[in-house]
PDB file of N, CA and C in Angstrom:
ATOM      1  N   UNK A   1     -61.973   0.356 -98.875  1.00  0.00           N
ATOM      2  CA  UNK A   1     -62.513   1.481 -99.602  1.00  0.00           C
ATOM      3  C   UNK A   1     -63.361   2.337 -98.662  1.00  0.00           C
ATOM      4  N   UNK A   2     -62.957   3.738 -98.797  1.00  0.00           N
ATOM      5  CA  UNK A   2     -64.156   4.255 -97.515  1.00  0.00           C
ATOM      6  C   UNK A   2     -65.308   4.605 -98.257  1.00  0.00           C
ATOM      7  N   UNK A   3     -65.963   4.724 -97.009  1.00  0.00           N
ATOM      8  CA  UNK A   3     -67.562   4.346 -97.889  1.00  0.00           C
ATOM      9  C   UNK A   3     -68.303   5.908 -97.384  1.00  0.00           C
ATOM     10  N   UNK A   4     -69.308   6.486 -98.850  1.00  0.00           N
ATOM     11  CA  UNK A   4     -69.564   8.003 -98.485  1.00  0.00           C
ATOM     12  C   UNK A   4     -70.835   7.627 -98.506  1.00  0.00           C
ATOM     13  N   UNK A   5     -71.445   8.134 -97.539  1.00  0.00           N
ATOM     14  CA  UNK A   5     -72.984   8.738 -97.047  1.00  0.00           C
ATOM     15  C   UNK A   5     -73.643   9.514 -97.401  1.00  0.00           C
ATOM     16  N   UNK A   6     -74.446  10.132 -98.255  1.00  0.00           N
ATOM     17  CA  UNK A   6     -75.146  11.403 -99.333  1.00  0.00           C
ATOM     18  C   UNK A   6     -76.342  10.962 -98.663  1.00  0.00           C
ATOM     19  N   UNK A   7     -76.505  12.592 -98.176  1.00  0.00           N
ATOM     20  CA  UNK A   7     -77.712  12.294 -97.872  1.00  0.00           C
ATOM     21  C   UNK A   7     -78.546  13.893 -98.196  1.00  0.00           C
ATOM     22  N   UNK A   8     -80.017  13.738 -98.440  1.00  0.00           N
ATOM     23  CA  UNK A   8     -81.021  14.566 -99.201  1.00  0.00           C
ATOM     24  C   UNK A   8     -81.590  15.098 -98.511  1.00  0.00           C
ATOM     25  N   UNK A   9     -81.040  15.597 -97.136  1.00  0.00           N
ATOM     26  CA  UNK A   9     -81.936  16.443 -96.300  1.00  0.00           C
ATOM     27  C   UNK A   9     -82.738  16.387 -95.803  1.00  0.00           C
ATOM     28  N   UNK A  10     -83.448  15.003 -96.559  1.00  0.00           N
ATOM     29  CA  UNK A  10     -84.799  14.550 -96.337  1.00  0.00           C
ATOM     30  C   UNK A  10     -85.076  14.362 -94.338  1.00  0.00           C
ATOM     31  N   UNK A  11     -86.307  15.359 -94.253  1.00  0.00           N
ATOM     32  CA  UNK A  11     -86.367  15.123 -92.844  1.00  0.00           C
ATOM     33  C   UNK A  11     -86.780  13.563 -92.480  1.00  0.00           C
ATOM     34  N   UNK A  12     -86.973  12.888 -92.979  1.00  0.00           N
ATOM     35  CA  UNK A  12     -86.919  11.157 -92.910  1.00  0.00           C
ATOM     36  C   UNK A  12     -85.658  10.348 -92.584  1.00  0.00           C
ATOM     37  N   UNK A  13     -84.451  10.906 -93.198  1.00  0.00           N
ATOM     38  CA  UNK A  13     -83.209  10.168 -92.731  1.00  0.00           C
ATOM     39  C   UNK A  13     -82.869  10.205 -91.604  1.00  0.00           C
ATOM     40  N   UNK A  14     -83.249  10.750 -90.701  1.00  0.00           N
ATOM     41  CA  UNK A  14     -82.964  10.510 -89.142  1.00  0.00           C
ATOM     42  C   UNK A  14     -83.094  10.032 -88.578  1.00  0.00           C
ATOM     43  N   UNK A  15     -84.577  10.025 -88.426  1.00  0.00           N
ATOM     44  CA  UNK A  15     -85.306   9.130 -87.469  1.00  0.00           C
ATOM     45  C   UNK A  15     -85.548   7.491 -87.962  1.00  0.00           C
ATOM     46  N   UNK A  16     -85.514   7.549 -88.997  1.00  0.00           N
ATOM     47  CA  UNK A  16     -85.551   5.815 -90.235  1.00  0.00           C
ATOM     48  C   UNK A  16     -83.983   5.571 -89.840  1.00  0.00           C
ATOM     49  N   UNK A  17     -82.856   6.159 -90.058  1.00  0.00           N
ATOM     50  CA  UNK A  17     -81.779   6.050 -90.143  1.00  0.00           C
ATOM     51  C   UNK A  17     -81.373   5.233 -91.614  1.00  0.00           C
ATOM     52  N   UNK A  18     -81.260   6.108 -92.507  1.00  0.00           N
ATOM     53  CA  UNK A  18     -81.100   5.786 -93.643  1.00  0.00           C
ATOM     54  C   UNK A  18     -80.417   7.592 -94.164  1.00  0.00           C
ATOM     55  N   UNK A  19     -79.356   6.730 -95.851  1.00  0.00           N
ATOM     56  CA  UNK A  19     -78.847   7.616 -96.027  1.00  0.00           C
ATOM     57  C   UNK A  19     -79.319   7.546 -97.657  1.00  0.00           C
ATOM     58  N   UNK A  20     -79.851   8.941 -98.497  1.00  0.00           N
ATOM     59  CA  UNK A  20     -80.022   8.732 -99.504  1.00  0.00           C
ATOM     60  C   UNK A  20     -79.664   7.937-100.199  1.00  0.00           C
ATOM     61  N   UNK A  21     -78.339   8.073-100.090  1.00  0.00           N
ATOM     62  CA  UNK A  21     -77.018   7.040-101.316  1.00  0.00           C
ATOM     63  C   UNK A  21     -75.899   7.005-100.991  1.00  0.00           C
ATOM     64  N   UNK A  22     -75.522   6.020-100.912  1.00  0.00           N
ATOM     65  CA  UNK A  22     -74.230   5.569-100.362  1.00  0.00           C
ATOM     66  C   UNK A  22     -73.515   5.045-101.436  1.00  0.00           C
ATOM     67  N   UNK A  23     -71.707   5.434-101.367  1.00  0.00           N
ATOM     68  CA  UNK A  23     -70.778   5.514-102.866  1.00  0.00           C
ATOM     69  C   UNK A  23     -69.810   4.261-101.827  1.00  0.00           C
ATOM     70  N   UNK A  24     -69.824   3.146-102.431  1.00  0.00           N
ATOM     71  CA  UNK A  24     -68.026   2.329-101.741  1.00  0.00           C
ATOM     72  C   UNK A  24     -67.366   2.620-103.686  1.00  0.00           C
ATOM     73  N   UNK A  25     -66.263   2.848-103.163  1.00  0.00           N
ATOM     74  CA  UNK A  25     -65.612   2.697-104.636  1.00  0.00           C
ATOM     75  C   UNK A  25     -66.136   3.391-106.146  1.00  0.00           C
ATOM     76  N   UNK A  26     -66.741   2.563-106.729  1.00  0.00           N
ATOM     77  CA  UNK A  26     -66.875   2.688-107.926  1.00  0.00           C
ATOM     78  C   UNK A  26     -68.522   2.298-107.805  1.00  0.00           C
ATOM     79  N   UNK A  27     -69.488   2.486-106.912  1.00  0.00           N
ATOM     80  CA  UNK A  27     -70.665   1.481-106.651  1.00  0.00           C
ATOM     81  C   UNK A  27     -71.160   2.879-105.863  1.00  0.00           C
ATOM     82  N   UNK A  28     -72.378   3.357-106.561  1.00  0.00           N
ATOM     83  CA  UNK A  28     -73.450   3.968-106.217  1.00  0.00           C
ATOM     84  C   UNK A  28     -74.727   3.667-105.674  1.00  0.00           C
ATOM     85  N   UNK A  29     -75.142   3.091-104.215  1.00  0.00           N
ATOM     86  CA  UNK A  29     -76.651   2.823-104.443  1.00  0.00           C
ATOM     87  C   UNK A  29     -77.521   3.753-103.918  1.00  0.00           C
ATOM     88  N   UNK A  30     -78.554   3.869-104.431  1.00  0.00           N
ATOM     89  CA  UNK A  30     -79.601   5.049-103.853  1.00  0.00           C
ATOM     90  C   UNK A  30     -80.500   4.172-103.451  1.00  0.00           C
ATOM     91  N   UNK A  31     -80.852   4.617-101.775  1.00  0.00           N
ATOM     92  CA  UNK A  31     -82.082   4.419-101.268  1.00  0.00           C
ATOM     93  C   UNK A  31     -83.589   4.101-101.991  1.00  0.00           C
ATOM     94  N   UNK A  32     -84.703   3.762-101.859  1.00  0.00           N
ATOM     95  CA  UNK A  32     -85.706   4.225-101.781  1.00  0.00           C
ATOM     96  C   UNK A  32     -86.163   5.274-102.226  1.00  0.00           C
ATOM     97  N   UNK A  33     -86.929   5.860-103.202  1.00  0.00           N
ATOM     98  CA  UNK A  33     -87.245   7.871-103.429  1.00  0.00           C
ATOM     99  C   UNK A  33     -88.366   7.481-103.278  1.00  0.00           C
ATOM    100  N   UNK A  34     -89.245   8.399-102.419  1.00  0.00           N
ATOM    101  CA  UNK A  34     -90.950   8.954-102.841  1.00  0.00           C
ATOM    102  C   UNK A  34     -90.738  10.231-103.044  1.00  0.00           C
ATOM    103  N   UNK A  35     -91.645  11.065-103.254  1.00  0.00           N
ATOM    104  CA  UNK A  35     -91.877  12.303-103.719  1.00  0.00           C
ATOM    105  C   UNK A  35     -92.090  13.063-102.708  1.00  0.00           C
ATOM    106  N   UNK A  36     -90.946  13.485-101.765  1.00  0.00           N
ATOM    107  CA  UNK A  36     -91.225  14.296-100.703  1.00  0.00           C
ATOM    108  C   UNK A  36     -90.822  15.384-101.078  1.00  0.00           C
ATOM    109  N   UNK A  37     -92.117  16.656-100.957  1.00  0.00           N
ATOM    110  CA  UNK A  37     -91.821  17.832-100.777  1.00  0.00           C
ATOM    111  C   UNK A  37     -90.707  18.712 -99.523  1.00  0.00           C
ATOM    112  N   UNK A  38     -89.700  19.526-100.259  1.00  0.00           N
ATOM    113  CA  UNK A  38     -88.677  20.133 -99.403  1.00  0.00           C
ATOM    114  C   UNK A  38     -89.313  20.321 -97.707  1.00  0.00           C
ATOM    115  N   UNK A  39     -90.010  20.327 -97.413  1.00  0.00           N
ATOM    116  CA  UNK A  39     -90.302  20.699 -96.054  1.00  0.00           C
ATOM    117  C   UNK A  39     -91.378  19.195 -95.479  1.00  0.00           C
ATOM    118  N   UNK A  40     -90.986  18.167 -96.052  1.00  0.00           N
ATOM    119  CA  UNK A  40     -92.365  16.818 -95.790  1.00  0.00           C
ATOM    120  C   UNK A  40     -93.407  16.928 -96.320  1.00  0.00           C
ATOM    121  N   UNK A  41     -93.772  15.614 -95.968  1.00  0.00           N
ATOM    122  CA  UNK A  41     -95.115  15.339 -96.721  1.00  0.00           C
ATOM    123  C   UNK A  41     -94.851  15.220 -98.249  1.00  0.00           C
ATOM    124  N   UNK A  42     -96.064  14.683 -99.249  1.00  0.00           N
ATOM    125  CA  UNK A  42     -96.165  14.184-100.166  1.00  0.00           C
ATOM    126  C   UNK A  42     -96.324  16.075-101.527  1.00  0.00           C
ATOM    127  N   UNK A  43     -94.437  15.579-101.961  1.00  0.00           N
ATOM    128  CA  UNK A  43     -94.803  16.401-103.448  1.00  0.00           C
ATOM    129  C   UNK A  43     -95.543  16.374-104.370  1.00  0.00           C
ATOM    130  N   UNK A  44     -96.821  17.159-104.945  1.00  0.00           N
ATOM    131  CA  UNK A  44     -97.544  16.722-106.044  1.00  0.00           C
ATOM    132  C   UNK A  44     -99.008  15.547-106.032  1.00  0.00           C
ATOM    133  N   UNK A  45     -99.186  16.064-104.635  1.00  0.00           N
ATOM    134  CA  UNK A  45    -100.643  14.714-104.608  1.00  0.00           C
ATOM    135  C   UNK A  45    -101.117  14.652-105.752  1.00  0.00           C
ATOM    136  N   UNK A  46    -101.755  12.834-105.556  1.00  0.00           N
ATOM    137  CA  UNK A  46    -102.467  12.834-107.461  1.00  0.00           C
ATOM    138  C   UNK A  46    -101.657  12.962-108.755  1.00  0.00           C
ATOM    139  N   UNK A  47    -100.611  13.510-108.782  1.00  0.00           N
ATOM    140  CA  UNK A  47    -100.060  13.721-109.930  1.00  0.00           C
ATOM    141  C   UNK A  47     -98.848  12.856-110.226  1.00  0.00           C
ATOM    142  N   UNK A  48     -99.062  12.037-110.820  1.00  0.00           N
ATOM    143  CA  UNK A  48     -98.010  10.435-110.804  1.00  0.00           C
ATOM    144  C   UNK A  48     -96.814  11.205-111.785  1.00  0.00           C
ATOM    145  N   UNK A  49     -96.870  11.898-112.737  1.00  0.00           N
ATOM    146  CA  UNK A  49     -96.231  12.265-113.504  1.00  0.00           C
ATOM    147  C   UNK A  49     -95.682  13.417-112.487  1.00  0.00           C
ATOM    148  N   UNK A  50     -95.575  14.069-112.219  1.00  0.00           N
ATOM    149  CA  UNK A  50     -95.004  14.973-111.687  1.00  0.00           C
ATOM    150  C   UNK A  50     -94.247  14.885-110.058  1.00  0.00           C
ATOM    151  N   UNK A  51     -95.008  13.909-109.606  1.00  0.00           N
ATOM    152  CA  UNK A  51     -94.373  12.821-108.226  1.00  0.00           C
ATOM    153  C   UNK A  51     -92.879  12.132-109.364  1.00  0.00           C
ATOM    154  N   UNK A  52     -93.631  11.393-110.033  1.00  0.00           N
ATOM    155  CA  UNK A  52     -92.105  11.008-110.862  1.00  0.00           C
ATOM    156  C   UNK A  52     -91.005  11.420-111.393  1.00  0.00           C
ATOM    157  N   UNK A  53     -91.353  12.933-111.643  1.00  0.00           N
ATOM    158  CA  UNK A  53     -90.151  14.220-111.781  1.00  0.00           C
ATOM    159  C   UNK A  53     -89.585  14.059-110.249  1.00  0.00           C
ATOM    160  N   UNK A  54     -90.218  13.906-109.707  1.00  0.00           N
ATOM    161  CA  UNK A  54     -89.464  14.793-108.392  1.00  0.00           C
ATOM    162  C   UNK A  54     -88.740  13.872-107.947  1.00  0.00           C
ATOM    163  N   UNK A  55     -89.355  12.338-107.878  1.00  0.00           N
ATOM    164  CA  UNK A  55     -88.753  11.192-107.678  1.00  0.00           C
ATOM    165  C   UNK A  55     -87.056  11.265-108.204  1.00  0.00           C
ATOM    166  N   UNK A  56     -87.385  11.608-109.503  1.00  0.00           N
ATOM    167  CA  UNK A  56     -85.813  11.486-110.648  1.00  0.00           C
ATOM    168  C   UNK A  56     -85.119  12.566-110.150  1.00  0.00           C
ATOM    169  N   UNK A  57     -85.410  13.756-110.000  1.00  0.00           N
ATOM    170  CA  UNK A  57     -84.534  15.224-109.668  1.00  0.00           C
ATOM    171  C   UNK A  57     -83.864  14.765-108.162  1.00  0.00           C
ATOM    172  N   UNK A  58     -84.559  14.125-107.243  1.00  0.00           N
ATOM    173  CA  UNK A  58     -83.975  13.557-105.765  1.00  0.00           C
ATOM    174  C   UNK A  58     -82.813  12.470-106.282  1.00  0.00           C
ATOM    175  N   UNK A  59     -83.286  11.518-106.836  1.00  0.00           N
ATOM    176  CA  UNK A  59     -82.290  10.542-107.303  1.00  0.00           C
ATOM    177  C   UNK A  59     -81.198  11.168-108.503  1.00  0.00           C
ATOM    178  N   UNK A  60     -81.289  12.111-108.881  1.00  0.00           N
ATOM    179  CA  UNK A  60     -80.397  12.724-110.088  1.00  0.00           C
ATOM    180  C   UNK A  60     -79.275  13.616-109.225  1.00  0.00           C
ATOM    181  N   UNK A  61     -79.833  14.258-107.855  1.00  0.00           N
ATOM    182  CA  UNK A  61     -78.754  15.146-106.913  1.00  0.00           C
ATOM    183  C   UNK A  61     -78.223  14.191-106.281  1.00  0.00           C
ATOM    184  N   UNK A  62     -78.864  12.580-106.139  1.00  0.00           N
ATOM    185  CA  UNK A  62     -77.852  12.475-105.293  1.00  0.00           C
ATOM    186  C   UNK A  62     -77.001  11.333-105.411  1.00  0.00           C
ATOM    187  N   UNK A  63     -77.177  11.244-107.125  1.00  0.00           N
ATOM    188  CA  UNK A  63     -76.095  10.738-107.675  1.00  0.00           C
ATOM    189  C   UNK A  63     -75.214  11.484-108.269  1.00  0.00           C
ATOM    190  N   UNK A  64     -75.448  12.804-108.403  1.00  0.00           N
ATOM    191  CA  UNK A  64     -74.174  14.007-109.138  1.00  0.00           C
ATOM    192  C   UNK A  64     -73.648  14.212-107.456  1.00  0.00           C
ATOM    193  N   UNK A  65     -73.899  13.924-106.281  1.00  0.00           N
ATOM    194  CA  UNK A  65     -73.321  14.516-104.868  1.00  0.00           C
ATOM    195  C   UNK A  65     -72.175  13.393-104.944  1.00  0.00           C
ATOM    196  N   UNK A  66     -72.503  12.177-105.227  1.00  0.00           N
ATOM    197  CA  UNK A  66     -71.384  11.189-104.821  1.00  0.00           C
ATOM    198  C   UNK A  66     -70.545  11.034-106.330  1.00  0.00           C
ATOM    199  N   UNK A  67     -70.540  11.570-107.295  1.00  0.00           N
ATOM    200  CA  UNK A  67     -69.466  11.843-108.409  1.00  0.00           C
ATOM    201  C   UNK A  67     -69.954  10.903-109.412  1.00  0.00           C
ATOM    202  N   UNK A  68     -71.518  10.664-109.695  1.00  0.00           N
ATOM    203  CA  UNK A  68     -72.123   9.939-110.428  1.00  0.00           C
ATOM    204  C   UNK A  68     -72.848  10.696-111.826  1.00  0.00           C
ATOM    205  N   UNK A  69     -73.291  10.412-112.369  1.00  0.00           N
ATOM    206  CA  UNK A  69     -74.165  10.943-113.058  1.00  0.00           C
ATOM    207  C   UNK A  69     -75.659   9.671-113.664  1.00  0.00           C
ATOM    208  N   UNK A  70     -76.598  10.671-114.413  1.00  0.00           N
ATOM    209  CA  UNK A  70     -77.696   9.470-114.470  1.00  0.00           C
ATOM    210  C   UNK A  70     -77.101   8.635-115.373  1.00  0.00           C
ATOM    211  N   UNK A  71     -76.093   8.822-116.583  1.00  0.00           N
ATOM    212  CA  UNK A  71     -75.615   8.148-117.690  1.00  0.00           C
ATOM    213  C   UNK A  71     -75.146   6.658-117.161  1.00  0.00           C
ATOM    214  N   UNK A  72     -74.622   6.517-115.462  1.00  0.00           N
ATOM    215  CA  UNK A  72     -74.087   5.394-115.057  1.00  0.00           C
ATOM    216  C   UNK A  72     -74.958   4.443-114.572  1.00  0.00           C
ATOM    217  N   UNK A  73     -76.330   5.204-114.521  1.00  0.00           N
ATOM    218  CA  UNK A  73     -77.099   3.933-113.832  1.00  0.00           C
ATOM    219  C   UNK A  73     -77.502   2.721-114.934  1.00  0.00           C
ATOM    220  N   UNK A  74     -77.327   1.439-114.346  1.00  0.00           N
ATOM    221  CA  UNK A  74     -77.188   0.412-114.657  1.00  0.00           C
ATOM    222  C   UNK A  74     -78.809  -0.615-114.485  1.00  0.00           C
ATOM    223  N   UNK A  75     -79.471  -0.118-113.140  1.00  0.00           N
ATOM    224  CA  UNK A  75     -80.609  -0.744-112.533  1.00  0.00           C
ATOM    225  C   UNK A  75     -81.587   0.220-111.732  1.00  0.00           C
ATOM    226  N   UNK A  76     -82.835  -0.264-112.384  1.00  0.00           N
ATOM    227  CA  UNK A  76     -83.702   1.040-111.826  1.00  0.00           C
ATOM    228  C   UNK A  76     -84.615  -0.174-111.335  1.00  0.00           C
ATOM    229  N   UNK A  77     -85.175   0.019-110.222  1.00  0.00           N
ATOM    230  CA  UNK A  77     -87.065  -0.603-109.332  1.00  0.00           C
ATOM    231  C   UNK A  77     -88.196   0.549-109.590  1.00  0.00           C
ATOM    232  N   UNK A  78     -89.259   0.169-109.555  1.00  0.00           N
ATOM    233  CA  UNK A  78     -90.286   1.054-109.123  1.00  0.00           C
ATOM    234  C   UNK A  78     -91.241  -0.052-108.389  1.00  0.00           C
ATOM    235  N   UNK A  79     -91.906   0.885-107.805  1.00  0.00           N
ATOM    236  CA  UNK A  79     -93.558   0.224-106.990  1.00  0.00           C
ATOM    237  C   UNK A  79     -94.285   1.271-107.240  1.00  0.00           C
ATOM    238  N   UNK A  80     -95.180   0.940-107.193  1.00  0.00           N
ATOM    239  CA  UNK A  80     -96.416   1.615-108.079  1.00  0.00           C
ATOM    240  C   UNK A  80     -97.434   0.934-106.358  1.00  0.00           C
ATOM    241  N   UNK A  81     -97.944   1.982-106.257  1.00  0.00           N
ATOM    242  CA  UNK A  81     -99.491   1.325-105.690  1.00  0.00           C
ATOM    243  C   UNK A  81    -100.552   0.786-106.514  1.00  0.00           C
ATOM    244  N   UNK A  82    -101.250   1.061-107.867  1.00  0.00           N
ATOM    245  CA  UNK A  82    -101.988   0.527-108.330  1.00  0.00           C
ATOM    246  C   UNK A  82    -100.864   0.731-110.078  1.00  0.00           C
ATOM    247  N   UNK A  83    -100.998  -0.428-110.293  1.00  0.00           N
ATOM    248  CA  UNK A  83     -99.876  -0.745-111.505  1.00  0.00           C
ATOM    249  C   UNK A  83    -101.003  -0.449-112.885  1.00  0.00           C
ATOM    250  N   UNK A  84    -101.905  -0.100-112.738  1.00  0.00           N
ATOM    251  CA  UNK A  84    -103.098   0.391-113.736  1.00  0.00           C
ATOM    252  C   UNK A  84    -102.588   2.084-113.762  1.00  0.00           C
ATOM    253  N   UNK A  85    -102.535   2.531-113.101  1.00  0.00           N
ATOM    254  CA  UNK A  85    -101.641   4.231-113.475  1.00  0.00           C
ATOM    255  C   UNK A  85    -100.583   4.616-114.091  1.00  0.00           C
TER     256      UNK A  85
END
């Protein structure tokens, strides 16, 4: 099965060497998301709710890039720095 590479522009995938989300087959996984603003650095300091939009809108493009949508996800993680927020 060839395997597709989606990746978010993110100026981080280069130098980490990582690819947003990678599609084999029928199998979507997405990387890691923090809330990076289009040009680096942290989208939305302080604002957990709105870091978490941005979180979902990164993970929502780049599962519609590899022929996914959010309806298919099956398994979600989070980390939280302080799990009281």
């Amino acid at each position: 099965m060839p395997r597709q590479l989606i990746s978010s522009g993110s100026p981080f995938e280069k130098p980490i060497g990582f690819s947003r989300a990678v599609r084999i087959g029928n199998t979507i996984a997405v990387s890691g998301t923090a809330p990076i603003a289009p040009g680096g650095g942290t989208a939305y300091p302080g604002d957990l709710y709105r870091q978490t939009i941005a979180c979902i809108e990164i993970i929502k493009t780049a599962i519609e890039r590899a022929g996914g949508s959010l309806s298919d996800v099956v398994r979600t993680r989070i980390m939280l720095t302080d799990i009281d927020r």
